[in-house]
Each structure stands twice: as C-alpha cells, then as structure tokens.
N, C-alpha and C. Protein backbone atom coordinates (compact mmCIF):
# COMPACT_ATOMS: atom_id res chain seq x y z
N UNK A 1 -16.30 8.95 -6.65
CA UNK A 1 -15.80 7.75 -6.00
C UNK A 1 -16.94 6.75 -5.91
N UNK A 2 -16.49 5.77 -6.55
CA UNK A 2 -17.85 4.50 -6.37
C UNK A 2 -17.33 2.90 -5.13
N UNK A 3 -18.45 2.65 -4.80
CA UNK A 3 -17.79 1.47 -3.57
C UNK A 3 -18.99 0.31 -3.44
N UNK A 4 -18.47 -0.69 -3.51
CA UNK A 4 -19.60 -1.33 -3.39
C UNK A 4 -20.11 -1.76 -1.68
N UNK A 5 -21.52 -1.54 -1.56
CA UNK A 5 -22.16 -2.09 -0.92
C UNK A 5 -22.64 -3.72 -0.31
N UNK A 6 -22.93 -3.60 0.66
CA UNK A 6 -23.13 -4.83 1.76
C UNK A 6 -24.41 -5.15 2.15
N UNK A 7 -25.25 -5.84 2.69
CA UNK A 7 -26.01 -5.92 3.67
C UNK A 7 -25.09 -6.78 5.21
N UNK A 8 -25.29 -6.56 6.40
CA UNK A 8 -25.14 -7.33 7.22
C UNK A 8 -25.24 -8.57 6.81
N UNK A 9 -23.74 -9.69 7.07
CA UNK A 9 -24.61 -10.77 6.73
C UNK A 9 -24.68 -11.32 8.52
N UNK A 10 -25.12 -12.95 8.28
CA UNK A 10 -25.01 -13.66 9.50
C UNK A 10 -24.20 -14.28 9.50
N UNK A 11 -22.96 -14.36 8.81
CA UNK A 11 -21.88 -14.74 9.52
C UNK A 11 -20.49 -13.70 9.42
N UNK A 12 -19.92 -14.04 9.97
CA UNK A 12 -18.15 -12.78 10.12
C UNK A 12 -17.42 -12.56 8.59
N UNK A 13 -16.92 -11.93 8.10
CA UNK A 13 -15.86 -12.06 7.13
C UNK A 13 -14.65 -12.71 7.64
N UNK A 14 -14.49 -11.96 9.37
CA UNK A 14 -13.08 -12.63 9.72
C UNK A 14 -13.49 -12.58 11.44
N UNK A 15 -12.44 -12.94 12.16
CA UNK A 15 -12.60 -13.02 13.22
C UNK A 15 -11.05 -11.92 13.89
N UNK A 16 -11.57 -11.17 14.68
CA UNK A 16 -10.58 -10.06 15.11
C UNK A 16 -9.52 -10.48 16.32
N UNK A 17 -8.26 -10.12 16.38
CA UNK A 17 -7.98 -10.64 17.72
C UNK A 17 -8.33 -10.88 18.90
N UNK A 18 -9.49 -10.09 19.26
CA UNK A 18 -10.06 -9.92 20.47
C UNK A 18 -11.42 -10.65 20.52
N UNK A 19 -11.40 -11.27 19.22
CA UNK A 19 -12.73 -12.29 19.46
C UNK A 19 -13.66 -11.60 19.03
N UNK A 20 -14.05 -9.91 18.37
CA UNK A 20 -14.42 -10.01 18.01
C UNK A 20 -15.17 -10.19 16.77
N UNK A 21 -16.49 -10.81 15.90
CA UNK A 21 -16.68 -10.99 14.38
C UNK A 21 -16.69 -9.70 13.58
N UNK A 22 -16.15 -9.66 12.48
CA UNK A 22 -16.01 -8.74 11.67
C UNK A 22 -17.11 -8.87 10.04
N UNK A 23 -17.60 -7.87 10.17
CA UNK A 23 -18.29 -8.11 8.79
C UNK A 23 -17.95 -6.39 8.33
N UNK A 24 -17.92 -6.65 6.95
CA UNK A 24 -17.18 -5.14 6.00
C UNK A 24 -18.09 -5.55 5.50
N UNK A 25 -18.69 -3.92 5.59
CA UNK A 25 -19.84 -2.85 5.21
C UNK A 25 -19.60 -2.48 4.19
N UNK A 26 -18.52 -1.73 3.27
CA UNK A 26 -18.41 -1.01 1.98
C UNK A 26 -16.44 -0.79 2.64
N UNK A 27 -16.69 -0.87 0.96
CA UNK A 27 -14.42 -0.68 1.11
C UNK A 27 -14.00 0.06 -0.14
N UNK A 28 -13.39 1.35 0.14
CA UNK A 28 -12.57 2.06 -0.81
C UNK A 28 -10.86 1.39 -0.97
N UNK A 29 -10.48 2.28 -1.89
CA UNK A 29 -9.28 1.88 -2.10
C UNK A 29 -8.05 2.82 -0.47
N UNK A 30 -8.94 3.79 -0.12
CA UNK A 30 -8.29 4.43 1.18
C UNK A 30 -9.00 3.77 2.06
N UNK A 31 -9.95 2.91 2.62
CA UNK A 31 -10.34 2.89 3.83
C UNK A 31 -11.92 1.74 3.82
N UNK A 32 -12.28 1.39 4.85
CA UNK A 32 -13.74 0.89 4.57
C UNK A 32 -14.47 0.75 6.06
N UNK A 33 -15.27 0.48 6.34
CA UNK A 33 -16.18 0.30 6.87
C UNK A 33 -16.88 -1.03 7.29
N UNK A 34 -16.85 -1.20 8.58
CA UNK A 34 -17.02 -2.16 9.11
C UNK A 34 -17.70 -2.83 10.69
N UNK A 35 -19.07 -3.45 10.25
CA UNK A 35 -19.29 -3.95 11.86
C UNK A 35 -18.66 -4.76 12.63
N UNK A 36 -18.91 -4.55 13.84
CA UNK A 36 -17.86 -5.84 14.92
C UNK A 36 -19.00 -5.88 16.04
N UNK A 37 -18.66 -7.21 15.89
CA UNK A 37 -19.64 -7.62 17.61
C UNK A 37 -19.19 -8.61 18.51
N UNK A 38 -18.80 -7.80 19.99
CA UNK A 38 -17.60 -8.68 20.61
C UNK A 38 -18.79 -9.77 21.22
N UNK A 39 -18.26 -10.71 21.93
CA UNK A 39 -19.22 -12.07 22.49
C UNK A 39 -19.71 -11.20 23.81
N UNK A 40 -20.57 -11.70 24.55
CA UNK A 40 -20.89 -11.38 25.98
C UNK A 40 -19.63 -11.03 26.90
N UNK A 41 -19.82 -10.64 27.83
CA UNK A 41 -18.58 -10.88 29.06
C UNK A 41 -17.14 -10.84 28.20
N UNK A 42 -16.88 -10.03 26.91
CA UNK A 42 -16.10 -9.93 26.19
C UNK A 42 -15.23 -8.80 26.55
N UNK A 43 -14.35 -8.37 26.29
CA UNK A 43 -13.58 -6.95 26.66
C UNK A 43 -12.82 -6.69 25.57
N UNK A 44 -12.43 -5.21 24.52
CA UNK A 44 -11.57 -4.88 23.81
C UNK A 44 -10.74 -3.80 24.63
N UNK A 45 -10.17 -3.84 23.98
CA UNK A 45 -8.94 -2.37 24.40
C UNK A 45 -8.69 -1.43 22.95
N UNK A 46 -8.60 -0.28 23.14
CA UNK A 46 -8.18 0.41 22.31
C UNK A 46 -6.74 0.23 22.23
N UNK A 47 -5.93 0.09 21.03
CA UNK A 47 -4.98 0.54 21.02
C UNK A 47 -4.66 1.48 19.48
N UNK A 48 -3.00 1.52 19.47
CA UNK A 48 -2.72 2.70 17.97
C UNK A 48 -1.81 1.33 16.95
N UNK A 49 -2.09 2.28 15.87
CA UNK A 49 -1.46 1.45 14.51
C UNK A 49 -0.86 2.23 13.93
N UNK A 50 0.17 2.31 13.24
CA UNK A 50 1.44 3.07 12.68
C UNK A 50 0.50 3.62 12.05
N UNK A 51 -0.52 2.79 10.96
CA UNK A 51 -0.51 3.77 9.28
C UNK A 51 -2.09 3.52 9.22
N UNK A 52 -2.89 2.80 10.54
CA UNK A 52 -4.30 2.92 10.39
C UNK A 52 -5.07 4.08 11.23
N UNK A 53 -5.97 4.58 11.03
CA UNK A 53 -6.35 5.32 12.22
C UNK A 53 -8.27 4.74 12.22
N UNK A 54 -8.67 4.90 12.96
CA UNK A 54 -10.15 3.85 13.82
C UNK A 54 -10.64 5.12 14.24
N UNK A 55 -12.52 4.62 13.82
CA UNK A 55 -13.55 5.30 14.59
C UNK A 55 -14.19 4.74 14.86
N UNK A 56 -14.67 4.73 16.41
CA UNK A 56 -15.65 3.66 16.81
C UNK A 56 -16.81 4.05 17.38
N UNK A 57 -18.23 3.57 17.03
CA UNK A 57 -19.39 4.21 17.49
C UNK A 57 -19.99 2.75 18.21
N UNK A 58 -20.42 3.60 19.34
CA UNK A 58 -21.06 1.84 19.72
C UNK A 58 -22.94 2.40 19.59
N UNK A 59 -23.03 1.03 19.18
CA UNK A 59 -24.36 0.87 19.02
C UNK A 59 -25.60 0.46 20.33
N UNK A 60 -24.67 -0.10 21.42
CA UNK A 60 -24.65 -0.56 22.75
C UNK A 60 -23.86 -1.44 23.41
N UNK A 61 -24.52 -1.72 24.40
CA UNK A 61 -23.36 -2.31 25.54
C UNK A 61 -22.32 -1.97 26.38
C-alpha cells in the first residue's frame, strides 16, 4: 500500500464544524490521517457517524 505524504502546513485544508482547522497528514483509499487544532476557549464534542469511525490522541490541552 503506497500514500502520499505531508508536512504540517500553516494553513487548514478545511475548516471543521466546530471551528476546528484541519490539515491531512497522508490519505488512503480506506481512510487518512489528520491534524486539528481547535481555537482557545474552544470546545468539541464527540459524537458517532454511520460509516466513519475516529481516533483521537491529544497532543495537549
């Protein structure tokens, strides 16, 4: 399986509902990888998706 690679950039690919920026790390045809960084005084919620399933590691905060 081959995938191409990323560096972090400095700006978002997209912006998430919850405000926060999205930048994709590496993407298969099943799945990919991706940083998010919510703003200050920001809040997410977990929720579920029919046909996605999420792993989330925090880095801090």
């Amino acid at each position: 399986m081959s995938f191409a690679t990323r560096r972090l950039g400095t700006l978002p690919d997209a912006l998430a509902p919850d405000g926060s920026e999205v930048r994709v790390l590496c993407s298969t045809s099943r799945g990919s990888l991706a940083h998010f960084t919510l703003p200050l005084q920001a809040v997410s919620k977990a929720m579920t998706h029919r046909s996605v399933e999420e792993v989330w590691y925090f880095v801090s905060g």
